[in-house]
C-alpha atoms as a PDB file:
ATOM      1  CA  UNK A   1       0.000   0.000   0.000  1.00  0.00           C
ATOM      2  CA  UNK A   2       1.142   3.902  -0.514  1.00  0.00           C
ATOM      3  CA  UNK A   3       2.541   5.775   1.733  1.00  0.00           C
ATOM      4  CA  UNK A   4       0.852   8.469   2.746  1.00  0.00           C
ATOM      5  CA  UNK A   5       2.254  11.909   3.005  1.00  0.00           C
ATOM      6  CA  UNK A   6       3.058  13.137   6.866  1.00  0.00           C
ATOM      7  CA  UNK A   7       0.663  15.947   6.347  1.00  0.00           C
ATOM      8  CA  UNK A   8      -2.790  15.670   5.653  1.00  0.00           C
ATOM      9  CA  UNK A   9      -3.689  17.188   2.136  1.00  0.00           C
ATOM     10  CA  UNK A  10      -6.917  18.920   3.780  1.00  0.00           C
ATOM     11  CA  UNK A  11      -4.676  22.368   4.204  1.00  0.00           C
ATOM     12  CA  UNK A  12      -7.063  24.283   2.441  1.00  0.00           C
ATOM     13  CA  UNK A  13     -10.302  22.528   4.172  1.00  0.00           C
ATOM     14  CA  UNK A  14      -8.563  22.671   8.000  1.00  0.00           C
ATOM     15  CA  UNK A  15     -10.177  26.015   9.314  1.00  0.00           C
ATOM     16  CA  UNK A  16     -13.292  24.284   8.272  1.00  0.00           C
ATOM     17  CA  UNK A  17     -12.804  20.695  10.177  1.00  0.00           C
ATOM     18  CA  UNK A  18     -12.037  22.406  12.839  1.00  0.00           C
ATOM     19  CA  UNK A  19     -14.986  24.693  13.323  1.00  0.00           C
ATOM     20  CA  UNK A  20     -16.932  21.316  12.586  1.00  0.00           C
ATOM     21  CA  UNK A  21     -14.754  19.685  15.242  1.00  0.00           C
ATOM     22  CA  UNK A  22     -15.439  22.398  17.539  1.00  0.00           C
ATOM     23  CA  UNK A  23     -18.940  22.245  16.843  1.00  0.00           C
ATOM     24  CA  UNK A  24     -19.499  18.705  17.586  1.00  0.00           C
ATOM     25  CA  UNK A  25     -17.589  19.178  20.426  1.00  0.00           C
ATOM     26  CA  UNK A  26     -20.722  20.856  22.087  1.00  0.00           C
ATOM     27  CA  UNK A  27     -23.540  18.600  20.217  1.00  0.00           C
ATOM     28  CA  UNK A  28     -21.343  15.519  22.171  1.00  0.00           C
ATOM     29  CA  UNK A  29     -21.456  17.478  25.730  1.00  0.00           C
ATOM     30  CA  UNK A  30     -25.127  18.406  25.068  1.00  0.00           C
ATOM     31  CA  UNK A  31     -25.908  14.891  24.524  1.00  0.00           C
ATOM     32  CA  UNK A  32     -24.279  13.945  27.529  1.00  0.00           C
ATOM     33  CA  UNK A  33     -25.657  16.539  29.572  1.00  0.00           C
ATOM     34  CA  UNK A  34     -28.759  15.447  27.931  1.00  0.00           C
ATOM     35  CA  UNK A  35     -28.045  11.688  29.393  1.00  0.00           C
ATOM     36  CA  UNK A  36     -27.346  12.976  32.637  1.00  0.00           C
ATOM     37  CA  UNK A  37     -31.003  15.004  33.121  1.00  0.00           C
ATOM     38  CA  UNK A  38     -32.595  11.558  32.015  1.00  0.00           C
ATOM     39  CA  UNK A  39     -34.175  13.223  28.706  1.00  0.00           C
ATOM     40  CA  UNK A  40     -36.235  10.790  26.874  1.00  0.00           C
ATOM     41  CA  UNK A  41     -34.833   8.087  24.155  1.00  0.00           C
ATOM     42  CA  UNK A  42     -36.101  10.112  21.280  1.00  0.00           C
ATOM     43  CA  UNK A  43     -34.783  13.132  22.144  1.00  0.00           C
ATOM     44  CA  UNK A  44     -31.308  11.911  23.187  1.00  0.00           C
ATOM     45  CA  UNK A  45     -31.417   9.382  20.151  1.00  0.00           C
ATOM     46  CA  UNK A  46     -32.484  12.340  17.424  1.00  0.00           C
ATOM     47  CA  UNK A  47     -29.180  14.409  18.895  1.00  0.00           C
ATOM     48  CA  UNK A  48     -26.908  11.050  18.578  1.00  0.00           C
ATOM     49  CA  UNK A  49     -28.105  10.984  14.984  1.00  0.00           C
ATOM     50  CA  UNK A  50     -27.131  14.739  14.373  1.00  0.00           C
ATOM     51  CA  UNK A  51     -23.825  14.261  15.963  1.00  0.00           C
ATOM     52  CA  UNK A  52     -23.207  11.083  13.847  1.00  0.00           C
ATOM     53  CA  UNK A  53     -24.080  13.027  10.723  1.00  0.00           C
ATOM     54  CA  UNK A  54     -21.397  15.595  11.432  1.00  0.00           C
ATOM     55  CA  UNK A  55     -18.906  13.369  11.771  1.00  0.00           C
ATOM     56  CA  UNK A  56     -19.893  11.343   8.473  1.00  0.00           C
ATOM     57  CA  UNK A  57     -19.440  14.903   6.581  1.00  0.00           C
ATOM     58  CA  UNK A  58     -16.353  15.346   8.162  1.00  0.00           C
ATOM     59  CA  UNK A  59     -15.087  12.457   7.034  1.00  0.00           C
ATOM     60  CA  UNK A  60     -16.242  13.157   3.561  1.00  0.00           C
ATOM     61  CA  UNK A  61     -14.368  16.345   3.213  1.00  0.00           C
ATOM     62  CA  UNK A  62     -11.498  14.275   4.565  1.00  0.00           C
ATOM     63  CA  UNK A  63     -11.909  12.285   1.749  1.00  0.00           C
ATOM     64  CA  UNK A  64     -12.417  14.895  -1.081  1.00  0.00           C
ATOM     65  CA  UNK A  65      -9.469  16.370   0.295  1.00  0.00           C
ATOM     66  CA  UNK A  66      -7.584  13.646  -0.015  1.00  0.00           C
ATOM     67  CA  UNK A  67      -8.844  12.394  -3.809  1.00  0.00           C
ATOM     68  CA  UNK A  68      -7.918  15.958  -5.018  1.00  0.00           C
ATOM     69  CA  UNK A  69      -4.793  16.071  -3.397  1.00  0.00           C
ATOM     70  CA  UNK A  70      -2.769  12.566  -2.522  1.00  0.00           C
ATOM     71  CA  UNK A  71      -5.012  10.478  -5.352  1.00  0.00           C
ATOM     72  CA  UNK A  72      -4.609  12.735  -8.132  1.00  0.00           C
ATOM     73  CA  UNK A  73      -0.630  13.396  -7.424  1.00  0.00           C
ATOM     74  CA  UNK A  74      -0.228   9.882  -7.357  1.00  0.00           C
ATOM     75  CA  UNK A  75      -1.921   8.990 -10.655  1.00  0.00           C
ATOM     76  CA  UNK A  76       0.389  11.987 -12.453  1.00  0.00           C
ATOM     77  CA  UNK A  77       3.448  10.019 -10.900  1.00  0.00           C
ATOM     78  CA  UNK A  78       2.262   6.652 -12.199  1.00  0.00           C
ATOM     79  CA  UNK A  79       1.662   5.390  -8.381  1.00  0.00           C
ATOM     80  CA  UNK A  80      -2.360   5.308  -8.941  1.00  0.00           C
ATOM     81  CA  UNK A  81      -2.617   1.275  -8.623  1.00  0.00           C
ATOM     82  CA  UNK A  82      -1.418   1.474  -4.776  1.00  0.00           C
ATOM     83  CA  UNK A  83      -3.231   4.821  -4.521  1.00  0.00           C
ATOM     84  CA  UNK A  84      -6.200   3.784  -5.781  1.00  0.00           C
ATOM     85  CA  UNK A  85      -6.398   0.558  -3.430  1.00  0.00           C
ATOM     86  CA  UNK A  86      -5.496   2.391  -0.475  1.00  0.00           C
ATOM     87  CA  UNK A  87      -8.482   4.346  -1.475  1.00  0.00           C
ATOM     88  CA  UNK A  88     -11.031   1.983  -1.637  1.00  0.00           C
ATOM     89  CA  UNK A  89      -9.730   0.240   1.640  1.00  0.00           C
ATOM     90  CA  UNK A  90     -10.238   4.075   3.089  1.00  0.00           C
ATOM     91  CA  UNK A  91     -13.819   4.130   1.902  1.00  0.00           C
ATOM     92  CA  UNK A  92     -14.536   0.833   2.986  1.00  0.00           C
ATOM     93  CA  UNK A  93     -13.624   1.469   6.756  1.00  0.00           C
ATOM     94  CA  UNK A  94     -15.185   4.935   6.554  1.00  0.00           C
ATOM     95  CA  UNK A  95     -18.433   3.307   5.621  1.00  0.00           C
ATOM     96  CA  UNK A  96     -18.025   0.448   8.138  1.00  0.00           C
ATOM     97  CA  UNK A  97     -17.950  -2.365   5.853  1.00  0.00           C
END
């Protein structure tokens, strides 16, 4: 498999992810906070859900990140085979299969 670079090709998407990061942050304390009142399933459940979708969008601009970036270098320098498997093994454990 490729090697990936020791920085994250996301530069341009980091002040972003972080706000995101930050953000979720709070959703995960409310939801404990929420836990700790004894709110109802529903409620609690409906603000796991949120927090789960934040994290899947993070990971997506993770992703487009690195397809623009790493993926496409490596195809110009003739390393797309490993690239492109280390790819699909990404995507895989991103979307837990």
């Amino acid at each position: 498999m490729a090697v990936a670079s020791e920085r994250g090709a996301y530069t341009a998407s980091r002040d972003e992810l972080l706000r995101r990061f930050r953000r979720l942050s709070g959703q995960i304390n409310g939801i404990a906070a929420m836990v700790d009142e004894e709110r109802n399933c529903p409620e609690v459940l409906t603000q796991l859900s949120a927090a789960i979708a934040a994290l899947e969008k993070i990971g997506f601009i993770l992703l487009r990140d690195h397809m623009k970036n790493c993926v496409a270098d490596a195809m110009t320098q003739g390393q797309d085979e490993a690239y492109l498997d280390e790819l699909l093994t990404l995507i895989h454990r991103f979307s837990g299969r």
